[in-house]
C-alpha atoms as a PDB file:
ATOM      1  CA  UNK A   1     -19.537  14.407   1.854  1.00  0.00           C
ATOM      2  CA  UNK A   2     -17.640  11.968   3.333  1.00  0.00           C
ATOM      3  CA  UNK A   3     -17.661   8.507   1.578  1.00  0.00           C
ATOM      4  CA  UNK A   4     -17.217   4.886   3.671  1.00  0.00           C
ATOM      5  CA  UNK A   5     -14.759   2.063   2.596  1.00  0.00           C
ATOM      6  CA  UNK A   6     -16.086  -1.600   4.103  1.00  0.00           C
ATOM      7  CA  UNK A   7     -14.096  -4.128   4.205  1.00  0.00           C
ATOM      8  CA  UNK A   8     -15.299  -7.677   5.118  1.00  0.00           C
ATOM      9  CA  UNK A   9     -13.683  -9.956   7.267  1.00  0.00           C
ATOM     10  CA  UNK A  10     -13.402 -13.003   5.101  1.00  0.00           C
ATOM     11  CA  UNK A  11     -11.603 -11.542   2.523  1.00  0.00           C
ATOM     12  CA  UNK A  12      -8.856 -10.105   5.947  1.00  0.00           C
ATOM     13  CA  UNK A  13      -9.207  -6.350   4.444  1.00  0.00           C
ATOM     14  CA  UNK A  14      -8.944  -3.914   6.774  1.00  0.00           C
ATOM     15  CA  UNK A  15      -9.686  -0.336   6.910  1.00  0.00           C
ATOM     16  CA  UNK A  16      -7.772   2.286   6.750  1.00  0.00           C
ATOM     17  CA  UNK A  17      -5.844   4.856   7.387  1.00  0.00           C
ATOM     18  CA  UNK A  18      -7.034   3.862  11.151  1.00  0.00           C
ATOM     19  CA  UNK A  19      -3.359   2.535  11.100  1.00  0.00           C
ATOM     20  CA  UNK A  20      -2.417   5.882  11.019  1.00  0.00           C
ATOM     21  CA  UNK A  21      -2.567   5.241  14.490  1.00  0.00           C
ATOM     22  CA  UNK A  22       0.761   3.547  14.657  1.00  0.00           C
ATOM     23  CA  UNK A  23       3.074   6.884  14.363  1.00  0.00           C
ATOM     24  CA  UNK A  24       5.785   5.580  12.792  1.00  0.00           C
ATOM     25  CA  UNK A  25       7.292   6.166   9.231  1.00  0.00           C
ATOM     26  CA  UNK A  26       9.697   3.118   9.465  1.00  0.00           C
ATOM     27  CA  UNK A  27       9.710   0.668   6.475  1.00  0.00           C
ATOM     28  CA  UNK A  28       7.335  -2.072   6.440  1.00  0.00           C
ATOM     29  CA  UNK A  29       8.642  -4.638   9.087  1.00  0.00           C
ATOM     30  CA  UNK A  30       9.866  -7.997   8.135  1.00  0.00           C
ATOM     31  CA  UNK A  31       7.443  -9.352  10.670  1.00  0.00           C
ATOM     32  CA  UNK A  32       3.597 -10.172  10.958  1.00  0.00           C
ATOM     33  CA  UNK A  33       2.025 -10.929  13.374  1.00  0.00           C
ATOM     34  CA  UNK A  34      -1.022 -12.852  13.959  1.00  0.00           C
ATOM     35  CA  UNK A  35      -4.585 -10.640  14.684  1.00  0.00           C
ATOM     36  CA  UNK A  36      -6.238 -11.201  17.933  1.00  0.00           C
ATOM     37  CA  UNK A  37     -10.521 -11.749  18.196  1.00  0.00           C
ATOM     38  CA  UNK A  38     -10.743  -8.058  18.116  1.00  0.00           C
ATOM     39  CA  UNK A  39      -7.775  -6.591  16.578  1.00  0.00           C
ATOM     40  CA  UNK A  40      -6.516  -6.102  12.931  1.00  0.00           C
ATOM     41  CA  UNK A  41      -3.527  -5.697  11.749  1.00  0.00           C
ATOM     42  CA  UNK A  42      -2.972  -2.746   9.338  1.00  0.00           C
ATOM     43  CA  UNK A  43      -0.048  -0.585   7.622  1.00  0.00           C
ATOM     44  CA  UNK A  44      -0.023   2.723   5.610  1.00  0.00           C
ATOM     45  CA  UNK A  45       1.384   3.656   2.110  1.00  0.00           C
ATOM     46  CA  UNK A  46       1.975   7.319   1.379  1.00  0.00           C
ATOM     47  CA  UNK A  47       2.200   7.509  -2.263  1.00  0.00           C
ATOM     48  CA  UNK A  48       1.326  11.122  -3.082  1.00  0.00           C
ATOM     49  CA  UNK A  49       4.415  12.691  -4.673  1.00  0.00           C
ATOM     50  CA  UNK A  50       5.511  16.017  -3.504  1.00  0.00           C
ATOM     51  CA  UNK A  51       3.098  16.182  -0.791  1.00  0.00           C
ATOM     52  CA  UNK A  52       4.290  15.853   3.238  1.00  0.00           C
ATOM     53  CA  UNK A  53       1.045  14.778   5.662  1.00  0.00           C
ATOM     54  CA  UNK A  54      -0.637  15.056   8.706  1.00  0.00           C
ATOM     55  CA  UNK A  55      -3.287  12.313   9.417  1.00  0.00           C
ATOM     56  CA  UNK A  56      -6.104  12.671  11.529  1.00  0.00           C
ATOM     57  CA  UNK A  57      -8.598  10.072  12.890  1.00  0.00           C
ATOM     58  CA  UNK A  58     -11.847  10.879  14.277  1.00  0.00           C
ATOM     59  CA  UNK A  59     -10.615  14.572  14.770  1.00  0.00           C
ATOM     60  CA  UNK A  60      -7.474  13.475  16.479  1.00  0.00           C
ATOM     61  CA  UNK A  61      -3.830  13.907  14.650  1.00  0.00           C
ATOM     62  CA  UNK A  62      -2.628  10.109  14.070  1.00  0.00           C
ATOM     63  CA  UNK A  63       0.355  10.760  12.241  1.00  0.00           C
ATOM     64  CA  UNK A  64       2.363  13.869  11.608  1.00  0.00           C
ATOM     65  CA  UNK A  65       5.245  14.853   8.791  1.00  0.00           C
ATOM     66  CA  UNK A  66       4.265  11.565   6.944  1.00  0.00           C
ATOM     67  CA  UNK A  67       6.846  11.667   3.380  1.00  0.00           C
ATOM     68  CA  UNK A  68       5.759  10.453   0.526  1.00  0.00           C
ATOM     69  CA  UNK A  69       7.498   6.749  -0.615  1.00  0.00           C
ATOM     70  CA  UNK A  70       7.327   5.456   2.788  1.00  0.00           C
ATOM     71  CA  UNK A  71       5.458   2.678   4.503  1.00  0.00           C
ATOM     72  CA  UNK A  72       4.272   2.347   8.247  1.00  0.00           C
ATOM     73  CA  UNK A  73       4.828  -0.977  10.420  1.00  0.00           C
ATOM     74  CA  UNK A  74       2.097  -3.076  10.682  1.00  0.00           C
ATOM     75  CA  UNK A  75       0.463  -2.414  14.378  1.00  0.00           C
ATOM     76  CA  UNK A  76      -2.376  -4.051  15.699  1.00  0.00           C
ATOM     77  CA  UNK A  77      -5.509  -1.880  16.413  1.00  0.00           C
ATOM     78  CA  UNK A  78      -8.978  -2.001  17.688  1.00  0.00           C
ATOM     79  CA  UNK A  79     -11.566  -2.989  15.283  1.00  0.00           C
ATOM     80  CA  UNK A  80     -14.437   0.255  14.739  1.00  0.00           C
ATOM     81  CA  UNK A  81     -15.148   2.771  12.030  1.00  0.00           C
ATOM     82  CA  UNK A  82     -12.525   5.978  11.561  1.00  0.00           C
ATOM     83  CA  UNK A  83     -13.637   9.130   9.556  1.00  0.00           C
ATOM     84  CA  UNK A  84      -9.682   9.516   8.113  1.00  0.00           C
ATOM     85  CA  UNK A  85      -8.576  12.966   7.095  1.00  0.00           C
ATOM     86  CA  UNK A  86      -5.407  13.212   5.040  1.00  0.00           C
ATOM     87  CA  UNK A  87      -4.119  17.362   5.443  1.00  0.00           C
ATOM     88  CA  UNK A  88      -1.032  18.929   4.021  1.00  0.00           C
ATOM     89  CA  UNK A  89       1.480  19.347   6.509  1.00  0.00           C
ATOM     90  CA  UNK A  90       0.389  21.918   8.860  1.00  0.00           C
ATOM     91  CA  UNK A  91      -2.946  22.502   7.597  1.00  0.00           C
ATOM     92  CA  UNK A  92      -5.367  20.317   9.987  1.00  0.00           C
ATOM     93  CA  UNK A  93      -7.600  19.989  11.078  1.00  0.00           C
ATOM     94  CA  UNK A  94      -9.301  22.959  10.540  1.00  0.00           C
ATOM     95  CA  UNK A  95      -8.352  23.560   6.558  1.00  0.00           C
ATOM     96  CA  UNK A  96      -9.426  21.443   3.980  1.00  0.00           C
ATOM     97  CA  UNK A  97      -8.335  17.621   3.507  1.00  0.00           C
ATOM     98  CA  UNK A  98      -6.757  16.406   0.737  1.00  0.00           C
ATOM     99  CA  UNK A  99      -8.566  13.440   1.143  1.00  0.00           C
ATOM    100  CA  UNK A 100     -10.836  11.886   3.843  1.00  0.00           C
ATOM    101  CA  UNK A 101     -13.329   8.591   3.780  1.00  0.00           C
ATOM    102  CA  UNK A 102     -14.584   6.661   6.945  1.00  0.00           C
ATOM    103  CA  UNK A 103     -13.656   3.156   6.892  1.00  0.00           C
ATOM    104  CA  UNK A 104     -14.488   0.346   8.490  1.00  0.00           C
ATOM    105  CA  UNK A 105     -11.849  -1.738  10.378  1.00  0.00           C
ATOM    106  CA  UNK A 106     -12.837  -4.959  10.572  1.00  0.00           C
ATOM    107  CA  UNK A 107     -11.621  -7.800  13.344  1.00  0.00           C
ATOM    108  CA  UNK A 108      -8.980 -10.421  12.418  1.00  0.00           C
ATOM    109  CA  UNK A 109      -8.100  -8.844   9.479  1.00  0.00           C
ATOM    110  CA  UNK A 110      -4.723  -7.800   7.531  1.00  0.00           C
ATOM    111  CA  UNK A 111      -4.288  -4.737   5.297  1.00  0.00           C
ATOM    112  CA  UNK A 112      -2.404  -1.742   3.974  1.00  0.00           C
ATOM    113  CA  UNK A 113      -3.894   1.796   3.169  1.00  0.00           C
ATOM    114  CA  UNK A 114      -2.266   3.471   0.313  1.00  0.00           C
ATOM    115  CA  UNK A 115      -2.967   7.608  -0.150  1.00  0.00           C
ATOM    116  CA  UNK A 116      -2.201   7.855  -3.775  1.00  0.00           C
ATOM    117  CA  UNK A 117      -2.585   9.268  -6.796  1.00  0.00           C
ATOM    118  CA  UNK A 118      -5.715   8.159  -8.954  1.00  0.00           C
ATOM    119  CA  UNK A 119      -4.764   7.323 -13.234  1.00  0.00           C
ATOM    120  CA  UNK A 120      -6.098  11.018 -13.604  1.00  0.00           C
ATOM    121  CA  UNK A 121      -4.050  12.459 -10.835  1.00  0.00           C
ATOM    122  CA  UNK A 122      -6.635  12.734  -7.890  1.00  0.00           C
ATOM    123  CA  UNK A 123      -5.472  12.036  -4.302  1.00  0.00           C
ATOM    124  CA  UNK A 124      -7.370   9.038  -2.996  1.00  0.00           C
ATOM    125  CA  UNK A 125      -7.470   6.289   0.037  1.00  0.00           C
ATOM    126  CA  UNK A 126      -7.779   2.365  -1.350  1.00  0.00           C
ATOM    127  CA  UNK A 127      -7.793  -0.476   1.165  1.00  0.00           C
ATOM    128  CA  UNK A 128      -5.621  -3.522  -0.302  1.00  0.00           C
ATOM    129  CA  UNK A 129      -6.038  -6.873   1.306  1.00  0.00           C
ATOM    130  CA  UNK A 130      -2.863  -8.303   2.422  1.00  0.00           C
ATOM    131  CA  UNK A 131      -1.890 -12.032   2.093  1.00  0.00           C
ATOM    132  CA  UNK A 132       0.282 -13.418   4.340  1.00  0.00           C
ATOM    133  CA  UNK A 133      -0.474 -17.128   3.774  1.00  0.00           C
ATOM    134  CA  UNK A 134       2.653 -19.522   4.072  1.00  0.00           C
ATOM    135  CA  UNK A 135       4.389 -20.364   0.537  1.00  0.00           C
ATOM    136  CA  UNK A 136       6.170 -23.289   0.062  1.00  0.00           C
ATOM    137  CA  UNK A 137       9.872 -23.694   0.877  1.00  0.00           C
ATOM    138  CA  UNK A 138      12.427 -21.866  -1.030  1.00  0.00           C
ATOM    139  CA  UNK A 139       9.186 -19.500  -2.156  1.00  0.00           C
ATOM    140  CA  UNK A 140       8.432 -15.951  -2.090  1.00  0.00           C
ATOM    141  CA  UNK A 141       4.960 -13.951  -1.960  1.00  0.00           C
ATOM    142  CA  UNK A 142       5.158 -11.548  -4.971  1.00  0.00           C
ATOM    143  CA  UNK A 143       2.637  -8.740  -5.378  1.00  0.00           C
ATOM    144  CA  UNK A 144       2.332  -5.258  -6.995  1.00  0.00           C
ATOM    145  CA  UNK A 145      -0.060  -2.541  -6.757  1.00  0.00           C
ATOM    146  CA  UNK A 146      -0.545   0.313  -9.202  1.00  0.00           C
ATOM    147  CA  UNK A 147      -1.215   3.377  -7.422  1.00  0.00           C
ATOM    148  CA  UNK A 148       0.827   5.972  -9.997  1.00  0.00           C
ATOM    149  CA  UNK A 149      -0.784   8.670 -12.262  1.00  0.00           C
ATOM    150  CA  UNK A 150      -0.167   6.628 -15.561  1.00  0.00           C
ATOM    151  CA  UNK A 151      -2.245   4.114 -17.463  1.00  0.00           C
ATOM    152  CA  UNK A 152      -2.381   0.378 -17.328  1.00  0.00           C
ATOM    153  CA  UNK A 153       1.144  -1.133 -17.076  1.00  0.00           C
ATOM    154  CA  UNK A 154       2.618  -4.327 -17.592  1.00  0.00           C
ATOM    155  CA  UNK A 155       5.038  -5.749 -14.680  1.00  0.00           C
ATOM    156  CA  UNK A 156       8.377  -7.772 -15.808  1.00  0.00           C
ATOM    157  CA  UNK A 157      10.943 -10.062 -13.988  1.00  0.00           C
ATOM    158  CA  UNK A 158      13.756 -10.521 -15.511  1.00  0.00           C
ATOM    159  CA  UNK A 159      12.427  -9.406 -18.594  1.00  0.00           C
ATOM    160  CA  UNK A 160       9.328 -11.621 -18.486  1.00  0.00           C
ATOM    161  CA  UNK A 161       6.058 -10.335 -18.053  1.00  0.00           C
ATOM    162  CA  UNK A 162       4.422 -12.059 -14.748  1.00  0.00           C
ATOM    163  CA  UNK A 163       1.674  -9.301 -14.468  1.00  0.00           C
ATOM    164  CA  UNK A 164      -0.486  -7.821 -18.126  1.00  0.00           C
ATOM    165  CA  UNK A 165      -2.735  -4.685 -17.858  1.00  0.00           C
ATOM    166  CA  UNK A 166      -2.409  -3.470 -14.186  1.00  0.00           C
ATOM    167  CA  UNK A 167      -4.648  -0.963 -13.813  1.00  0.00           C
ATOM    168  CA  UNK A 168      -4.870   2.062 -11.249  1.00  0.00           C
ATOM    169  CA  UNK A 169      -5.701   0.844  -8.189  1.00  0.00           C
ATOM    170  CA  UNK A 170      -5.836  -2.688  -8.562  1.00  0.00           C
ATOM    171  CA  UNK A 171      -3.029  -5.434  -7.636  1.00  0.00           C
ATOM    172  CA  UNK A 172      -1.995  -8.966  -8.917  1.00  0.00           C
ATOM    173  CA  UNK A 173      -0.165 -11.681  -6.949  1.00  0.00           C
ATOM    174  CA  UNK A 174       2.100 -14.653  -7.793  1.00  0.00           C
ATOM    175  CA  UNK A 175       4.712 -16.789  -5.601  1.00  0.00           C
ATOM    176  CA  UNK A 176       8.048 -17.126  -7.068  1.00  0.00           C
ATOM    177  CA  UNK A 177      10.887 -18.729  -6.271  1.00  0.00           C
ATOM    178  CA  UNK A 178      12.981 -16.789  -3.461  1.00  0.00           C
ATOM    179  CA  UNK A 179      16.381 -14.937  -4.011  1.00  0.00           C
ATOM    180  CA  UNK A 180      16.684 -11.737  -6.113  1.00  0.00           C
ATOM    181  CA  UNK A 181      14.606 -10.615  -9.295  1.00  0.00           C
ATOM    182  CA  UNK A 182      15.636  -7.943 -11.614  1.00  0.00           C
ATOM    183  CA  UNK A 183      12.264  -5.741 -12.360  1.00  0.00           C
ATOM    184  CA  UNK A 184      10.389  -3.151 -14.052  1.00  0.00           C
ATOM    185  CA  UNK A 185       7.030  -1.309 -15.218  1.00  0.00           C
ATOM    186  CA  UNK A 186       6.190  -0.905 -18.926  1.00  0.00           C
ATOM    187  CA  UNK A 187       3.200   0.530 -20.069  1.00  0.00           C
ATOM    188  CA  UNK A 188       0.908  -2.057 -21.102  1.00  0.00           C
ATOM    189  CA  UNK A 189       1.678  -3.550 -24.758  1.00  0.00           C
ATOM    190  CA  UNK A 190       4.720  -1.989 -25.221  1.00  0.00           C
ATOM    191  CA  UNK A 191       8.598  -2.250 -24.159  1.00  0.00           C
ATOM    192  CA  UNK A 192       8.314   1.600 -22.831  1.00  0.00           C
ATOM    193  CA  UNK A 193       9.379   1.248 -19.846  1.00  0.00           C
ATOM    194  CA  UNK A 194       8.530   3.876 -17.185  1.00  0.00           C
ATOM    195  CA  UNK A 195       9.611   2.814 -13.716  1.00  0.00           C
ATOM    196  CA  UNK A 196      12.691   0.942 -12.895  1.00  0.00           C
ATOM    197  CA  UNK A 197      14.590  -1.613 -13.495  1.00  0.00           C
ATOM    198  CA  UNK A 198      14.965  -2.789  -9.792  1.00  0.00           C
ATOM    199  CA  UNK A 199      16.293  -5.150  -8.092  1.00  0.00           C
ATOM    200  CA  UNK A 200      13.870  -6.965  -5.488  1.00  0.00           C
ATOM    201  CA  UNK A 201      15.262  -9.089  -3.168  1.00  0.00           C
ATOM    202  CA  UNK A 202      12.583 -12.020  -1.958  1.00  0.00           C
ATOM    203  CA  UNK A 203      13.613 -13.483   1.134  1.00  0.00           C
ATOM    204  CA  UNK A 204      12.193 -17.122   1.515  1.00  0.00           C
ATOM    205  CA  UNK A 205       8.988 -17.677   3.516  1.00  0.00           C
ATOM    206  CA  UNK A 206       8.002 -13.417   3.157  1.00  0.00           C
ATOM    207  CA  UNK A 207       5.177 -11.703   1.136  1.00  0.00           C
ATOM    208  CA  UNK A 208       6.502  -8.784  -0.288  1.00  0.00           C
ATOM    209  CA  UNK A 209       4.479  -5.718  -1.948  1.00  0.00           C
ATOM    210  CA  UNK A 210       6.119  -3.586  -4.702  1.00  0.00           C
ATOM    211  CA  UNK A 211       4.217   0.044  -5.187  1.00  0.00           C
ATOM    212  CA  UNK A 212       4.499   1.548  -8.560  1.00  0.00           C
ATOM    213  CA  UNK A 213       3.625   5.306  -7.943  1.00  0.00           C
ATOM    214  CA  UNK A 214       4.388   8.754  -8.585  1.00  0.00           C
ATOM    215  CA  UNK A 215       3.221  10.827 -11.718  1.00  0.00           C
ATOM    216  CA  UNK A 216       4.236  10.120 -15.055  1.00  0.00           C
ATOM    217  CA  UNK A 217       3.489  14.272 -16.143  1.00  0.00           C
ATOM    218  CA  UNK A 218       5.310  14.886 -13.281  1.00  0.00           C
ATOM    219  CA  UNK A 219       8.229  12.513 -14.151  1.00  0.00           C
ATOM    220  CA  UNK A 220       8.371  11.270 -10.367  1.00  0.00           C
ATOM    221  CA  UNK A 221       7.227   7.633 -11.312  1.00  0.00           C
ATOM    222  CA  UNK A 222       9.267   5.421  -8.127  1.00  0.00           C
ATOM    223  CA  UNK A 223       8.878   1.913  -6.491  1.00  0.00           C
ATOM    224  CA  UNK A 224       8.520   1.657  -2.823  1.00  0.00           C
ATOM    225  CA  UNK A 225       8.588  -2.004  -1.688  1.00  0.00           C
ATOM    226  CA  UNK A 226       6.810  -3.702   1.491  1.00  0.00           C
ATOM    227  CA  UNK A 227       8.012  -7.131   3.349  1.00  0.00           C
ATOM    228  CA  UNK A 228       5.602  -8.407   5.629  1.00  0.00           C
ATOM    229  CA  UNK A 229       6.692 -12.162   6.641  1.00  0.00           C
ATOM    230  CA  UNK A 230       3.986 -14.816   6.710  1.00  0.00           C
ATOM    231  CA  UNK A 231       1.737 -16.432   9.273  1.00  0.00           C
ATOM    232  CA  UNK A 232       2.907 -19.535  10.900  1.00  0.00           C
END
């Protein structure tokens, strides 16, 4: 049976994979625009490893040969309710989805859609809110979600932990100062480090989104990073 993400308004979630609808497989865009009365404004993460996708909406194919590590533009769309069907390459939309939920896309509001893995390895959809409040001057918006096969982690910045006991598929946020940050992922408690170190670069005035996913059996732990710049 199909299950049903809603997201409300206030907290400027939106729904899903309905930004499948955009087509495009570029990196997140630097830009964000505001939402209209009746539009949101939504992007897509494809974090399951190994796995090329077609997504369908309502029964129509929204976005073909989507790779894994890669992030969609965020597009504006109509506010409704899409049944979202995530296929293997090829396979829709008469086989069997990897994944599918119907979610509701609320106006006004500003999110991404991450297909991931689950800590146990199961494909899944989750809805994360995006902020894309102003920061101060000289300030960066600094946020990480854990979407990998692999159990709570801790996230560091130049060696200092900013983020304790991430869990699968939850996010924390902080603002930090702007310019470039030397980071990885350890598992929680421990100096084990199993994804990274990277380099993030945090251009003033943006919100920027750092995915830590991939499998850890699998040994195809990454980072994929989003920049979505702020509202004015």
């Amino acid at each position: 049976m199909t299950s049903r993400i809603s997201l409300a308004v206030a907290a400027s979630a939106c729904a899903g994979a309905c930004a499948l609808a955009l087509g495009a497989t570029a990196p997140a865009a630097a830009a964000h625009s505001a939402t209209s009365d009746d539009k949101a404004m939504v992007s897509v993460f494809h974090g399951v490893p190994g796995l090329t996708v077609d997504v369908y909406a309502n029964g129509d194919e929204l976005l073909g040969d989507f790779e894994p590590g890669t992030v969609t533009d965020p597009q504006a769309l109509d506010a409704g309710t899409y049944d979202i069907q995530v296929f293997e390459d090829g396979q829709g939309p008469d086989g069997t989805p990897a994944v599918e939920k119907e979610i509701d896309v609320p106006a006004g509001a500003n999110a991404t859609i991450a297909a991931h893995l689950s800590a146990d390895g199961t494909p899944q959809l989750t809805a994360f809110v995006d902020d894309v409040s102003q920061v101060e001057a000289g300030q960066a918006r600094l946020t990480v979600r854990h979407v990998a096969a692999v159990p709570a982690v801790d996230v560091r910045a130049g060696g200092q932990t900013v983020f304790k006991s991430l869990e699968n598929p939850k996010q924390d946020t902080t603002v930090v100062d702007a310019g470039t940050i030397n980071a990885d992922v350890v598992l929680a408690g421990t100096d084990t480090v199993a994804i990274g170190p990277a380099d993030l670069n945090l251009d003033e005035g943006t919100s920027n989104v750092v995915y830590a996913w991939g499998s850890a059996e699998d040994d195809n732990l990454a980072l994929s990073t989003q920049t979505l710049g702020n509202a004015q």
